[in-house]
C-alpha atoms as a PDB file:
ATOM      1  CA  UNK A   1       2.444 -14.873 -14.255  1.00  0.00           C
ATOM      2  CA  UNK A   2       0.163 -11.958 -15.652  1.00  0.00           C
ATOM      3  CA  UNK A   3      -1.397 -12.541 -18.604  1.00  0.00           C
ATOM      4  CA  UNK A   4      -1.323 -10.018 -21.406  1.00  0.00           C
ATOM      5  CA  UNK A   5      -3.476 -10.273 -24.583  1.00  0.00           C
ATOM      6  CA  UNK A   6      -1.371 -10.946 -27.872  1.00  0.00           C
ATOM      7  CA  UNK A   7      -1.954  -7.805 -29.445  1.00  0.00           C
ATOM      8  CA  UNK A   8      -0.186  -6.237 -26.769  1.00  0.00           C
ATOM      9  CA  UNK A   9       2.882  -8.001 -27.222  1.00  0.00           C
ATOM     10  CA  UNK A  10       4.954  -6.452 -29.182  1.00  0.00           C
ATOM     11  CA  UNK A  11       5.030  -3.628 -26.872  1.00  0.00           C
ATOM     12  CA  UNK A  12       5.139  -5.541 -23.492  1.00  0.00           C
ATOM     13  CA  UNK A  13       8.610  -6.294 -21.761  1.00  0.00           C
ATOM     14  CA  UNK A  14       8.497  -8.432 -18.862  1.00  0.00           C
ATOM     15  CA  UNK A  15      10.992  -8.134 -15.803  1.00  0.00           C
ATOM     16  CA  UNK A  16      11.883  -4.943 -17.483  1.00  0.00           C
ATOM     17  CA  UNK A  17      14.919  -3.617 -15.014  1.00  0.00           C
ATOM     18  CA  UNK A  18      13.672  -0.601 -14.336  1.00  0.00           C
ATOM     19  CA  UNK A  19      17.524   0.710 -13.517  1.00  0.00           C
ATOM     20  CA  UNK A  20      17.400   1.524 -16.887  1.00  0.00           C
ATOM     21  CA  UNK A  21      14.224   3.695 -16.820  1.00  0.00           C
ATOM     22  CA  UNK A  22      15.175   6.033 -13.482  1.00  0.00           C
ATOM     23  CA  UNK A  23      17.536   8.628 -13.784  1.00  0.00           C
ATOM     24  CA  UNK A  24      19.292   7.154 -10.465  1.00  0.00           C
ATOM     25  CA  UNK A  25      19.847   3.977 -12.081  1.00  0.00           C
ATOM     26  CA  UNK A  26      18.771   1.181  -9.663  1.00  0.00           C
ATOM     27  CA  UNK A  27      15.308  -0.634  -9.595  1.00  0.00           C
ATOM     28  CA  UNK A  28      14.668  -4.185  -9.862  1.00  0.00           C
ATOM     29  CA  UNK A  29      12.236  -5.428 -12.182  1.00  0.00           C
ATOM     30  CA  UNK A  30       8.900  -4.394 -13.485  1.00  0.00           C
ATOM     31  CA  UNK A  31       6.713  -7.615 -13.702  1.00  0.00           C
ATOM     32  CA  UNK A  32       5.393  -5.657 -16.779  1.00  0.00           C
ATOM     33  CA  UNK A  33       6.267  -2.848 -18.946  1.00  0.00           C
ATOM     34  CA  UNK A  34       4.333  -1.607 -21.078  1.00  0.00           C
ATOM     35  CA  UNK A  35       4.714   1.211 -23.882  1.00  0.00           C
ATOM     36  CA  UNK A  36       1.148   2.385 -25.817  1.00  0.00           C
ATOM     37  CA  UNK A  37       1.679   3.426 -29.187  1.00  0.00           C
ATOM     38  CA  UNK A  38      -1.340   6.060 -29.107  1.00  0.00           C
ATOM     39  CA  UNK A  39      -4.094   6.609 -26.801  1.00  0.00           C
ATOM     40  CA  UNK A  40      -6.656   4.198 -28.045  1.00  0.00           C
ATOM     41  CA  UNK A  41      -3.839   1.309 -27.354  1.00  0.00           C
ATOM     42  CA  UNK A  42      -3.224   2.921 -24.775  1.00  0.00           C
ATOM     43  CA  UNK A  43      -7.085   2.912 -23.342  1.00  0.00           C
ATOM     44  CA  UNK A  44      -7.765  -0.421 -25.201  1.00  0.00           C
ATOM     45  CA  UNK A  45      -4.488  -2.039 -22.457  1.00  0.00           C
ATOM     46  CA  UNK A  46      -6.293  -0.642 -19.604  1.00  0.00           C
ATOM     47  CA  UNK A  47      -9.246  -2.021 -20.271  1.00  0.00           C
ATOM     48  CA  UNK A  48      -7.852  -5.772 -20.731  1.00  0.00           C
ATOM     49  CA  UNK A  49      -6.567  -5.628 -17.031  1.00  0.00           C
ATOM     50  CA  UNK A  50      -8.185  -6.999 -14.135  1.00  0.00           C
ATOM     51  CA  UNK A  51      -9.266  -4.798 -11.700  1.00  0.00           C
ATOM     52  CA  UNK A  52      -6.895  -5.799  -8.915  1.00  0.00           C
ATOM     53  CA  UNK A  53      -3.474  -5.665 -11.146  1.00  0.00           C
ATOM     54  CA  UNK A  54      -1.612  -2.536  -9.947  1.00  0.00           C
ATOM     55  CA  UNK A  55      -0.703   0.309 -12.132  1.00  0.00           C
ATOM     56  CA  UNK A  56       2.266   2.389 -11.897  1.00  0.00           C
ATOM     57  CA  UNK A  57       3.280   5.305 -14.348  1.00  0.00           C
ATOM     58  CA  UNK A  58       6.585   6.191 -15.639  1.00  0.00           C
ATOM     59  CA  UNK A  59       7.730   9.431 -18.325  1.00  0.00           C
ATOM     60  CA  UNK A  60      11.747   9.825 -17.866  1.00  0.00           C
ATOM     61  CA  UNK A  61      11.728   8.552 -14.300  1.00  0.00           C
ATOM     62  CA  UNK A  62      13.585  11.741 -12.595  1.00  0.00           C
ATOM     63  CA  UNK A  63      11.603  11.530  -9.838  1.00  0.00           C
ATOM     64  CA  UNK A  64      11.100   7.643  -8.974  1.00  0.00           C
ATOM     65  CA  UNK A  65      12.620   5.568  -6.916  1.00  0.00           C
ATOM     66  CA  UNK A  66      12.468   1.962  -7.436  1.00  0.00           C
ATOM     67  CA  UNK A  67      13.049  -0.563  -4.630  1.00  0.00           C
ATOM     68  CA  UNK A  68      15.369  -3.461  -5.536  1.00  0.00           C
ATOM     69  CA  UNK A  69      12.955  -5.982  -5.599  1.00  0.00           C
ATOM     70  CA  UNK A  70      11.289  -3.967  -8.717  1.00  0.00           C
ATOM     71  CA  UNK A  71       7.192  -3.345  -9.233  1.00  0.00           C
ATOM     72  CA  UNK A  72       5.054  -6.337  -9.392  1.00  0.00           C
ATOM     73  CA  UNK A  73       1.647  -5.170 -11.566  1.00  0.00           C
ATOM     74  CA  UNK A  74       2.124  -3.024 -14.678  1.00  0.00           C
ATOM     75  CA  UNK A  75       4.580  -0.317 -15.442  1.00  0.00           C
ATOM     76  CA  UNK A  76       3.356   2.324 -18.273  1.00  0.00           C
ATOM     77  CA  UNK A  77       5.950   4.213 -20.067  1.00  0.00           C
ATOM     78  CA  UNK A  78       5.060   7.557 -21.875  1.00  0.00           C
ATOM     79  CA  UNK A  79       8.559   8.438 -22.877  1.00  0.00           C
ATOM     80  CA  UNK A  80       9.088   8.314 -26.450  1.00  0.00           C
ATOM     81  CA  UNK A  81       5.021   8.227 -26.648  1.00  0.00           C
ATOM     82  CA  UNK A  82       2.259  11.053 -25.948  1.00  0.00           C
ATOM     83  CA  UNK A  83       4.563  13.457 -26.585  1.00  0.00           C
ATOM     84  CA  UNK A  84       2.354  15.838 -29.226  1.00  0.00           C
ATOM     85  CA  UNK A  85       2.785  20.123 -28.336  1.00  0.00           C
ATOM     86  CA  UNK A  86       1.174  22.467 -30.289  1.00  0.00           C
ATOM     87  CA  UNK A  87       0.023  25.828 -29.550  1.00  0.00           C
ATOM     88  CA  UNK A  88      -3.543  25.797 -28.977  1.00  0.00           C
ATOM     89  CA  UNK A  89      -4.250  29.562 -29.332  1.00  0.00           C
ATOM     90  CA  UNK A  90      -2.697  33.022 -28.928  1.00  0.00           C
ATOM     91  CA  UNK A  91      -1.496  32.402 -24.928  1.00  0.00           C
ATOM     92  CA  UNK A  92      -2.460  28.395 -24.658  1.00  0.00           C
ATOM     93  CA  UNK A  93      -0.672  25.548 -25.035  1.00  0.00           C
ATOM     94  CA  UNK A  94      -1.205  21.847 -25.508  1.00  0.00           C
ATOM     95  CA  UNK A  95       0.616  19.044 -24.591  1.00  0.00           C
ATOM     96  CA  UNK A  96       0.779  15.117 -24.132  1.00  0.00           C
ATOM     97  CA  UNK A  97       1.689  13.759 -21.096  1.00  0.00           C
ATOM     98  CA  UNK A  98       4.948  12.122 -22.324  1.00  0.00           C
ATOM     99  CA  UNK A  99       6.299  15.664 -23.754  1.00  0.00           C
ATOM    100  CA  UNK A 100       8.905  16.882 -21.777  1.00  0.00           C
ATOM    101  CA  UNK A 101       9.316  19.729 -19.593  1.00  0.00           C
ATOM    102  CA  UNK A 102      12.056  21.192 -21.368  1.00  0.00           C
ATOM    103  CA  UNK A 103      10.598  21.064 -24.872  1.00  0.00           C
ATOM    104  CA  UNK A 104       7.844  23.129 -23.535  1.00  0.00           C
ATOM    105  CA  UNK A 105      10.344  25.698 -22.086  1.00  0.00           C
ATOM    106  CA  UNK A 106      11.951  26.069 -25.734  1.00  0.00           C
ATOM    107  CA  UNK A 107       8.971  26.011 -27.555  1.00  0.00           C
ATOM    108  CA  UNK A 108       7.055  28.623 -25.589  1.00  0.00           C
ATOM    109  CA  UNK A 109      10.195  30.834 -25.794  1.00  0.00           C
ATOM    110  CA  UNK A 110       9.870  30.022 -29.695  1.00  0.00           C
ATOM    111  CA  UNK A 111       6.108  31.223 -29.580  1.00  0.00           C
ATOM    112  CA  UNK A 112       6.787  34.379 -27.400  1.00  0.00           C
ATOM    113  CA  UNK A 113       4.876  32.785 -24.487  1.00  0.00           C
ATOM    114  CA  UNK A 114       5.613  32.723 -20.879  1.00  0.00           C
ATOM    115  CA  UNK A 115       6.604  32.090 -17.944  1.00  0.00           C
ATOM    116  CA  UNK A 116       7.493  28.894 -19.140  1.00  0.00           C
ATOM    117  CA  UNK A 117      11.147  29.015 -18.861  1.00  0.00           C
ATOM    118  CA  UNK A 118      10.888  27.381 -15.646  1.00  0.00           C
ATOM    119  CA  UNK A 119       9.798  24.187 -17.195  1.00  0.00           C
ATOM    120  CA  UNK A 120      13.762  23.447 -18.105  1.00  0.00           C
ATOM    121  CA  UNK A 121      14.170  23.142 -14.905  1.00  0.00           C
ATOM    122  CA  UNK A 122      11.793  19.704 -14.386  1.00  0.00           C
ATOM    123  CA  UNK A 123      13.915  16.810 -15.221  1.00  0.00           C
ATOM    124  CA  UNK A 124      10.861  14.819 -16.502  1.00  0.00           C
ATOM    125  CA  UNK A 125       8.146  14.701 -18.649  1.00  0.00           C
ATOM    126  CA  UNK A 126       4.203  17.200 -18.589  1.00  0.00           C
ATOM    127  CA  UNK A 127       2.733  14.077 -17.052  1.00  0.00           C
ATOM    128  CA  UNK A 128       4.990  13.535 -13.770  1.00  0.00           C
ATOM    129  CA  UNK A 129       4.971  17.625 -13.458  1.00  0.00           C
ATOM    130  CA  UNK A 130       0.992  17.872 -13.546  1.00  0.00           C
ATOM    131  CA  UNK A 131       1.021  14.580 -10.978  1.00  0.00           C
ATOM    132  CA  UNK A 132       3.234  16.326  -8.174  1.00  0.00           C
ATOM    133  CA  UNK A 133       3.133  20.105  -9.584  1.00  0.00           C
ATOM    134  CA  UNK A 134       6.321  19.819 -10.042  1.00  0.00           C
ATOM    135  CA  UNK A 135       8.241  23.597 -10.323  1.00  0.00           C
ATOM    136  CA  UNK A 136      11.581  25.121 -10.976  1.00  0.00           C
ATOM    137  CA  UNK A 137      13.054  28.295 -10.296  1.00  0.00           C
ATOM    138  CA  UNK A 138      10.295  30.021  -8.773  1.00  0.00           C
ATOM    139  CA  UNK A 139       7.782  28.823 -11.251  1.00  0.00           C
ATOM    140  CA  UNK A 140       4.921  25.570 -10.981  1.00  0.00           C
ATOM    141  CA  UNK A 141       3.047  24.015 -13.003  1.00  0.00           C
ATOM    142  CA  UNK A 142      -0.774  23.986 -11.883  1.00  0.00           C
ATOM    143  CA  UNK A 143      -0.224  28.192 -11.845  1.00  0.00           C
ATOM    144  CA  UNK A 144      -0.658  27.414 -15.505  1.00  0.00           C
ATOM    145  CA  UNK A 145      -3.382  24.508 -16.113  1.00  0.00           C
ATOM    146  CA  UNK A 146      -6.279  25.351 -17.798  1.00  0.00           C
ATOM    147  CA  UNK A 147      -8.109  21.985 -18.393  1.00  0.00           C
ATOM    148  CA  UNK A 148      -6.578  18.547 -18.058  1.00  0.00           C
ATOM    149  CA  UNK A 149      -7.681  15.124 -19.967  1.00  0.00           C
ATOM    150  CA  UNK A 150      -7.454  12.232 -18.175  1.00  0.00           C
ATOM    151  CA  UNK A 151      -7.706   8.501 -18.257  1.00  0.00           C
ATOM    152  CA  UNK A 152      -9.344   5.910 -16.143  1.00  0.00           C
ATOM    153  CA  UNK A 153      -8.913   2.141 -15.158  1.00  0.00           C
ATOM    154  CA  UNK A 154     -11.801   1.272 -17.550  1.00  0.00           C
ATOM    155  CA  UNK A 155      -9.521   3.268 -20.036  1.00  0.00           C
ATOM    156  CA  UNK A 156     -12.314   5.625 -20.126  1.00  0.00           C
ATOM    157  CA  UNK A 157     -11.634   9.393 -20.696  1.00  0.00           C
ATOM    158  CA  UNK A 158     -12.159  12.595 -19.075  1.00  0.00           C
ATOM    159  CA  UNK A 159     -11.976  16.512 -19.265  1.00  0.00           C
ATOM    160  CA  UNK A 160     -11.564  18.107 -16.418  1.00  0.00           C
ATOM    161  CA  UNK A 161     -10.818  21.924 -15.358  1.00  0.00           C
ATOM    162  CA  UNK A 162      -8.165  23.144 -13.339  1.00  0.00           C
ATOM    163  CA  UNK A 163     -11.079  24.159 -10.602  1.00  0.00           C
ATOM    164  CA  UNK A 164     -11.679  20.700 -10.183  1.00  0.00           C
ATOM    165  CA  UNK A 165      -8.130  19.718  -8.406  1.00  0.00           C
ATOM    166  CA  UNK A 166      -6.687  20.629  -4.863  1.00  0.00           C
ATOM    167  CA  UNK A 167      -3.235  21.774  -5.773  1.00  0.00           C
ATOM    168  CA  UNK A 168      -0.410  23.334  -2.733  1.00  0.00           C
ATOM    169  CA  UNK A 169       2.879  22.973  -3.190  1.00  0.00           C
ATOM    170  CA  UNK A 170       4.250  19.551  -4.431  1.00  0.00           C
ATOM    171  CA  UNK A 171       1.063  18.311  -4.228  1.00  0.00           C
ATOM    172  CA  UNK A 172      -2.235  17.411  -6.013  1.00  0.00           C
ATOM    173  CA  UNK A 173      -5.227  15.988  -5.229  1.00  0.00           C
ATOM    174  CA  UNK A 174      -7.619  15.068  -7.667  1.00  0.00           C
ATOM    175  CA  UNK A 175     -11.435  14.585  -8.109  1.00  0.00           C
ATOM    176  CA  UNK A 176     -11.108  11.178  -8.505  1.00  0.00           C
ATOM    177  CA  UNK A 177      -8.837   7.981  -7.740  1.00  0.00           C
ATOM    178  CA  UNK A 178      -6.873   5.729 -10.362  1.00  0.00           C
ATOM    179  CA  UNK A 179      -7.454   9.074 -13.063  1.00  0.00           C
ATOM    180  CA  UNK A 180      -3.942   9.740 -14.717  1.00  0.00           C
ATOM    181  CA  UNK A 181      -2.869  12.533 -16.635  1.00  0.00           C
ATOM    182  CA  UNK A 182      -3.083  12.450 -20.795  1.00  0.00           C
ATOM    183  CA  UNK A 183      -2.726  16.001 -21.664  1.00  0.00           C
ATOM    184  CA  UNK A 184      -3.187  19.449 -20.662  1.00  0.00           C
ATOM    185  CA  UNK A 185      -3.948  23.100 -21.863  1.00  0.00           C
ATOM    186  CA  UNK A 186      -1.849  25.433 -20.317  1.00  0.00           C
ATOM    187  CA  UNK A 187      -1.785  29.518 -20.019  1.00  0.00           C
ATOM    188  CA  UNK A 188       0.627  32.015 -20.332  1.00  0.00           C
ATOM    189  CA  UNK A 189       1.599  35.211 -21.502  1.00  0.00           C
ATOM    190  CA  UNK A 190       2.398  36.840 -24.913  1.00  0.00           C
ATOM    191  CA  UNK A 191       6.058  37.699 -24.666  1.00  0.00           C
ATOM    192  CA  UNK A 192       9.180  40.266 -26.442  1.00  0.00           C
ATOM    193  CA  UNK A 193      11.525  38.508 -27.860  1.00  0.00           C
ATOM    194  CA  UNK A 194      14.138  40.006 -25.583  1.00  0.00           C
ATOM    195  CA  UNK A 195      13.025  36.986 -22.899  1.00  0.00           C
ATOM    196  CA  UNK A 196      14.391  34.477 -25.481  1.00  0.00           C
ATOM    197  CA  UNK A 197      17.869  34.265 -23.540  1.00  0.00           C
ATOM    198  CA  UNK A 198      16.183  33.722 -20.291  1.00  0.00           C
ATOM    199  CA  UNK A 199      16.036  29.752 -20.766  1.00  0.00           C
ATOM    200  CA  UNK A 200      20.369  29.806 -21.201  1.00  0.00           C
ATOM    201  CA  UNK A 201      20.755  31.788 -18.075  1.00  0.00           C
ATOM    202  CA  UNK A 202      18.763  29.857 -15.959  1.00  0.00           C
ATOM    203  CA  UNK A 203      20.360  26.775 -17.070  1.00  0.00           C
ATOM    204  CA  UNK A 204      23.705  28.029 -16.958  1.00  0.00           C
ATOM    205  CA  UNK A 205      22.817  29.015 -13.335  1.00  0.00           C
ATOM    206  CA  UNK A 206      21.296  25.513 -12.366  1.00  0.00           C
ATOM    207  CA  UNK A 207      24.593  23.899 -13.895  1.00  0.00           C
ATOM    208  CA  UNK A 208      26.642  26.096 -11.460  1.00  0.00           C
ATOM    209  CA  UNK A 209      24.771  25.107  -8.329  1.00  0.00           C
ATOM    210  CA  UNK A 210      23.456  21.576  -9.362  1.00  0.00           C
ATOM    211  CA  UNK A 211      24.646  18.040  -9.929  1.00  0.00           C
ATOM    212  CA  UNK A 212      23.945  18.240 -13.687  1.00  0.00           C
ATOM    213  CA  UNK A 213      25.131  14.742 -15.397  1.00  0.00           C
ATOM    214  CA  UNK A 214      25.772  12.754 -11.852  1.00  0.00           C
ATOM    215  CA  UNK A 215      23.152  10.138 -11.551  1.00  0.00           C
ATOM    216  CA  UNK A 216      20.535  11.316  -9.503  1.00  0.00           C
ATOM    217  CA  UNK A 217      16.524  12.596  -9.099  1.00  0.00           C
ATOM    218  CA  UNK A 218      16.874  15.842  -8.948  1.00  0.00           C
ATOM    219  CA  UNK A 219      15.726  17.496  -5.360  1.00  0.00           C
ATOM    220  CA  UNK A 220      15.385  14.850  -2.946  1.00  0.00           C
ATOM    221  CA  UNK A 221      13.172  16.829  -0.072  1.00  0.00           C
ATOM    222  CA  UNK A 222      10.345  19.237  -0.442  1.00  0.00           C
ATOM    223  CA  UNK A 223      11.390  22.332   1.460  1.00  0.00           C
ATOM    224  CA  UNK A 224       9.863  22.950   4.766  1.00  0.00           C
ATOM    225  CA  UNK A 225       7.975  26.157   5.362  1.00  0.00           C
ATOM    226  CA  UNK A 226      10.472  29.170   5.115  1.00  0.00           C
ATOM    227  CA  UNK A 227      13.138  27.135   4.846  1.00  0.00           C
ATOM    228  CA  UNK A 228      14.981  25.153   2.514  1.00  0.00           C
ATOM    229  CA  UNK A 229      15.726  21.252   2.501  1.00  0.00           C
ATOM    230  CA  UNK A 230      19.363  21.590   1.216  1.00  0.00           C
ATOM    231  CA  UNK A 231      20.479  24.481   3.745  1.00  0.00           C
ATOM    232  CA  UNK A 232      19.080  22.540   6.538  1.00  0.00           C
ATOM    233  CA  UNK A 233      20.848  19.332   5.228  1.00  0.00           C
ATOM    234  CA  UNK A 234      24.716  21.136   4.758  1.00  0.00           C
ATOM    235  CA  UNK A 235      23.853  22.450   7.802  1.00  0.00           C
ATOM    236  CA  UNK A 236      24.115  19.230   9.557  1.00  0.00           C
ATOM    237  CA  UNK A 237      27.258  18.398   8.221  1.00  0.00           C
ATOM    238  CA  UNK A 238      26.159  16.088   6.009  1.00  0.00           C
ATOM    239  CA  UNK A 239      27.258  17.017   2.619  1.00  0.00           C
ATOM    240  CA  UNK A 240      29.112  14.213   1.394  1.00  0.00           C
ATOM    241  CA  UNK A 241      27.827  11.411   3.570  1.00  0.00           C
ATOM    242  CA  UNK A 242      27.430   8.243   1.886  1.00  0.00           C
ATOM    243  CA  UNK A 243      26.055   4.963   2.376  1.00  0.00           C
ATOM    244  CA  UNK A 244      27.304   2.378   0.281  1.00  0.00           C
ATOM    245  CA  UNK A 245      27.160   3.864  -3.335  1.00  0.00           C
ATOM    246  CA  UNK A 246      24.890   6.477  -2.381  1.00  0.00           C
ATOM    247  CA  UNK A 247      26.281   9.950  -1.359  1.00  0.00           C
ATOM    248  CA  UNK A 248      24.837  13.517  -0.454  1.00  0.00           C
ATOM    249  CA  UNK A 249      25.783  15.827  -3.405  1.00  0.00           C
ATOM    250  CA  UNK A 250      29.079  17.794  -1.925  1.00  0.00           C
ATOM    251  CA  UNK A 251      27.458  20.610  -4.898  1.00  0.00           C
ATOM    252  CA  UNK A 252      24.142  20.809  -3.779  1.00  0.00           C
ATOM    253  CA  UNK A 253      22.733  19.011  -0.338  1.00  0.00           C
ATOM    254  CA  UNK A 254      19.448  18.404  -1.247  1.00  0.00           C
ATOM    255  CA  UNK A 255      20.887  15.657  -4.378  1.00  0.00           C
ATOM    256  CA  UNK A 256      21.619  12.292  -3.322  1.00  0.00           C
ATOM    257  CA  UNK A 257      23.861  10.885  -6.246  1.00  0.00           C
ATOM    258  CA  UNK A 258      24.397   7.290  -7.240  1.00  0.00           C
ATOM    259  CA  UNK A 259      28.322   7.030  -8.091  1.00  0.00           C
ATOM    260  CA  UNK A 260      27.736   3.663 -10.153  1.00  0.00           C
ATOM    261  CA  UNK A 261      27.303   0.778  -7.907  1.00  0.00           C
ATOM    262  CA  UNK A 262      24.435   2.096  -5.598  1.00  0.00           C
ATOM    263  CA  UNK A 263      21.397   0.202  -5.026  1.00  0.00           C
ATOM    264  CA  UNK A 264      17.982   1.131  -4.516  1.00  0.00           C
ATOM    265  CA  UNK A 265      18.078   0.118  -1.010  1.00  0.00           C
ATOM    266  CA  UNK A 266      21.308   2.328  -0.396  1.00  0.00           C
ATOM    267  CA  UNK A 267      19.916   5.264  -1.669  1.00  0.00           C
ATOM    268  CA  UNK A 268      16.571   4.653   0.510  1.00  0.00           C
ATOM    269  CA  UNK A 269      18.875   3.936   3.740  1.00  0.00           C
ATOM    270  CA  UNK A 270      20.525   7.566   3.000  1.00  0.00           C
ATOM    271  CA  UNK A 271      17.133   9.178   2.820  1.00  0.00           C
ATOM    272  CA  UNK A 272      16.203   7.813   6.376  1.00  0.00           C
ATOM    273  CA  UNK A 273      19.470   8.633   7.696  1.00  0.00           C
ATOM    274  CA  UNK A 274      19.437  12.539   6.665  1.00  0.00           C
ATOM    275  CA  UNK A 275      15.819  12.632   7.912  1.00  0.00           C
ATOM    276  CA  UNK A 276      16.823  11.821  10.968  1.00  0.00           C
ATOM    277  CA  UNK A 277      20.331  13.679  11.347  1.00  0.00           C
ATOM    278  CA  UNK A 278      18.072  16.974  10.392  1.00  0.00           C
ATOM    279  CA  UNK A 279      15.530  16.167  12.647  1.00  0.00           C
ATOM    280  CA  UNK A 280      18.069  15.997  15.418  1.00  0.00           C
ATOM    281  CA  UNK A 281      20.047  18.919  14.233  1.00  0.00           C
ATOM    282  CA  UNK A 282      17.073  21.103  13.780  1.00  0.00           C
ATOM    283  CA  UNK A 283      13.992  19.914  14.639  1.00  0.00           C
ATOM    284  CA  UNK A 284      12.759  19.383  11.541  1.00  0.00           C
ATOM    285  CA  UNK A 285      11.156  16.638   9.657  1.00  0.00           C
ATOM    286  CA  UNK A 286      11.891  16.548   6.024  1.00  0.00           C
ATOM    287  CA  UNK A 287       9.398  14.712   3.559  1.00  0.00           C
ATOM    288  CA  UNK A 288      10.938  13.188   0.473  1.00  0.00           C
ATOM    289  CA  UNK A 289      10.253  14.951  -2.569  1.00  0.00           C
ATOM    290  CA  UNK A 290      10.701  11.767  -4.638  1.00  0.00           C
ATOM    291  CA  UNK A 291       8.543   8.692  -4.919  1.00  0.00           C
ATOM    292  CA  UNK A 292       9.604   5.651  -3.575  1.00  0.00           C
ATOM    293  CA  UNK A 293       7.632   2.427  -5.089  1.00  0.00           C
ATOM    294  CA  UNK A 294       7.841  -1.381  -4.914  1.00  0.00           C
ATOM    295  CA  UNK A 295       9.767  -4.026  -2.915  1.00  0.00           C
ATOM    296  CA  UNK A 296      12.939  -4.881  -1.172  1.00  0.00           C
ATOM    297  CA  UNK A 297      14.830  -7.082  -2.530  1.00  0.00           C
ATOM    298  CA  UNK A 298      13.684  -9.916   0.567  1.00  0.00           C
ATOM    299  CA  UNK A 299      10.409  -9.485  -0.101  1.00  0.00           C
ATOM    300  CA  UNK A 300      10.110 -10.619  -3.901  1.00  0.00           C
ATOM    301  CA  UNK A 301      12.375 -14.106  -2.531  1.00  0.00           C
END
């Protein structure tokens, strides 16, 4: 069993499910789950670790998919933590990696900032967006970075400029391994006030053509070049295919929803299965938006 230093304790679960930390709703356990209550606890944890214990990250787990034989290592949580957003200036912003996305959509359209109505679009929190520039409704996230501050295994931490990261879409590199997102200073616009009923409409329009309040990820599939995932997936006939309590969304094709009693390993066996009926269809290999971390349930016996 890991060992954890006592003043960590009070804020340490162990064999956390993390079904109740994933917006699907399956996972087996997280050996350990941890939740800092500021950044020095935060760097002070990371520090007591050994160097071969592995480190996972979760904010409101929208785009996580745990296997059913959970995460052995370390889960940190930065919902409910990190979460600080003021404005930093007259067109900057600056936010904790635990805020979430759509608390910087309001407030910005509070401020008179944007684009940043986009950002109620990201089911999760600053620090998952800046990880996978995440983006909604035309809009991404790195198209607004400034600087970031990060964190290191030696809970050691770091400024960094936007310069300094490879981003393309749904995807970032960065400058160096095991460095994970604390906050970041984002730029946009001084806005009318007239923009201020943007945030409703877009949200009114995502609740017509999404799965809003069905257990799910959001988008399961990046979109290929010129294309998108969830026409080439309806085009295959596979709206509504389902493997055990796993379906394709019948509303939107590119949301795989859990109706109650799916498992992790159902809703991984439906992934596979539309790859490949799209690949056959059309020729076309999709890549899953969503991360998929840990181990099957045979694996942890």
């Amino acid at each position: 069993m890991l060992a954890v230093a006592k003043e960590f304790l009070p804020r340490i679960r162990h064999n956390e499910p993390m079904s109740r930390h994933t917006s699907w709703h399956v996972g087996g356990p997280a050996q350990i789950y941890f939740t800092p209550s500021d950044r020095a606890d935060l760097a002070s944890f990371l520090r007591s670790l050994p160097a071969d214990v592995p480190v996972h990250w979760v904010g409101l787990g929208s785009n996580l998919l745990v296997r059913d034989g959970g995460i052995a290592g370390v889960v940190i949580s930065m919902h409910g933590t990190l979460d600080r957003l003021e404005r930093a200036g007259p067109d900057t912003v600056y936010g904790e990696a635990g805020v979430a996305c759509a608390r910087i959509a309001r407030q910005c359209i509070k401020w008179g900032l944007g684009p940043a109505e986009f950002f109620a679009g990201i089911p999760g929190t600053l620090g998952g967006a800046l990880a996978m520039n995440a983006g909604a409704f035309g809009g991404e996230t790195w198209r607004h970075v400034l600087e970031v501050e990060t964190i290191d295994r030696g809970g050691h931490e770091h400024r960094r400029s936007a310069s300094e990261y490879q981003v393309s879409y749904r995807h970032v590199e960065p400058p160096a391994a095991q460095e994970w997102f604390l906050t970041a200073t984002l730029g946009f616009e001084v806005r009318p006030p007239e923009h201020r009923g943007e945030i409703d409409a877009l949200l009114e329009r995502r609740k017509a053509t999404q799965p809003i309040g069905e257990w799910s990820c959001g988008s399961v599939f990046t979109n290929p070049p010129g294309d998108h995932a969830a026409r080439l997936i309806e085009a295959a006939g596979l709206k509504g295919l389902a493997v055990g309590g796993a379906s394709v969304s019948v509303k939107h094709a590119n949301f795989i929803i859990n109706d109650g009693s799916a498992t992790a390993a159902d809703v991984e066996s439906l992934i596979r299965r539309v790859q490949e009926d799209v690949q056959r269809a059309h020729g076309v290999r999709l890549h899953p938006e969503v991360r998929i971390v840990g181990e099957d349930a045979e694996e942890r016996r």
